[in-house]
Protein backbone atom coordinates (compact mmCIF):
# COMPACT_ATOMS: atom_id res chain seq x y z
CA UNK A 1 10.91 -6.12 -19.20
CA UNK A 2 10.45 -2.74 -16.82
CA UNK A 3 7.61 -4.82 -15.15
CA UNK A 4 9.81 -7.74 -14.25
CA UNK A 5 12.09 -5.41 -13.06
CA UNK A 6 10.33 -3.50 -11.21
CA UNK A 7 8.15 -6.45 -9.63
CA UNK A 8 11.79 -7.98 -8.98
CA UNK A 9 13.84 -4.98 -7.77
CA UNK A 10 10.58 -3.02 -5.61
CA UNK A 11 9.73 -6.25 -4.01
CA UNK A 12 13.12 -6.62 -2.50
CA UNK A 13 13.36 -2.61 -1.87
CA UNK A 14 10.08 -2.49 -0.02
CA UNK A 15 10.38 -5.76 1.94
CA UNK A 16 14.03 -4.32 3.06
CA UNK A 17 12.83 -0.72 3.79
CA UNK A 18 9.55 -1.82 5.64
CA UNK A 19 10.18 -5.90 6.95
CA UNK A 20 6.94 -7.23 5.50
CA UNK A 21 7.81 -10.90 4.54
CA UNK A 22 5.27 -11.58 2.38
CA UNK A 23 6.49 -9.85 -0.60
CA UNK A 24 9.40 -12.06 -0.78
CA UNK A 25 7.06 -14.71 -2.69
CA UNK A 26 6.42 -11.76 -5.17
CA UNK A 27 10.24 -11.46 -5.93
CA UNK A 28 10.77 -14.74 -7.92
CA UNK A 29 7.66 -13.96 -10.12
CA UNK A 30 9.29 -10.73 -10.84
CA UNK A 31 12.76 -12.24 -12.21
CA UNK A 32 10.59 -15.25 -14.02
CA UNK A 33 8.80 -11.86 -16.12
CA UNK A 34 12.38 -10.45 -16.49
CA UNK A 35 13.76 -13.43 -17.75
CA UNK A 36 10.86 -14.44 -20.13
CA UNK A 37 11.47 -10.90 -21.32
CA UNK A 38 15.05 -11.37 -22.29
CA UNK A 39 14.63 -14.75 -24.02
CA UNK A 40 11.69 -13.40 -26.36
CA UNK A 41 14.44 -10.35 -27.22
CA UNK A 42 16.50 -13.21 -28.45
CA UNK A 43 13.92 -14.66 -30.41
CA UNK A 44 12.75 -11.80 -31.94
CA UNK A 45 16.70 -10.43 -32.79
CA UNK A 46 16.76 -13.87 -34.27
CA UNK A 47 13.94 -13.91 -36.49
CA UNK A 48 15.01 -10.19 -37.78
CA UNK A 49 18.64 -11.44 -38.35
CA UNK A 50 17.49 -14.52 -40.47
CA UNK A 51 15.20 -12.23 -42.90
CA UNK A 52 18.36 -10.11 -43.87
């Protein structure tokens, strides 16, 4: 999850701050990681909630 976001959130920061383009194809990978992240959460809440 901090990897997505920081992928996510640094790529915009340091393509704002400095104008290189090219990091704005690293952005989407970033939120893709961030919201993988959040849907295995789920599942794992899930499966703990369904043992109890």
């Amino acid at each position: 999850m901090i990897f997505g976001i920081v992928v996510f959130s640094g790529s915009l920061y340091v393509m704002t701050f400095t104008g290189i383009k090219i990091l704005g194809a690293i952005t989407p990978i970033g939120g893709v990681v961030f919201i993988v992240a959040w849907v295995l959460l789920a599942l794992s809440i899930g499966k703990i909630t369904e043992k109890s």
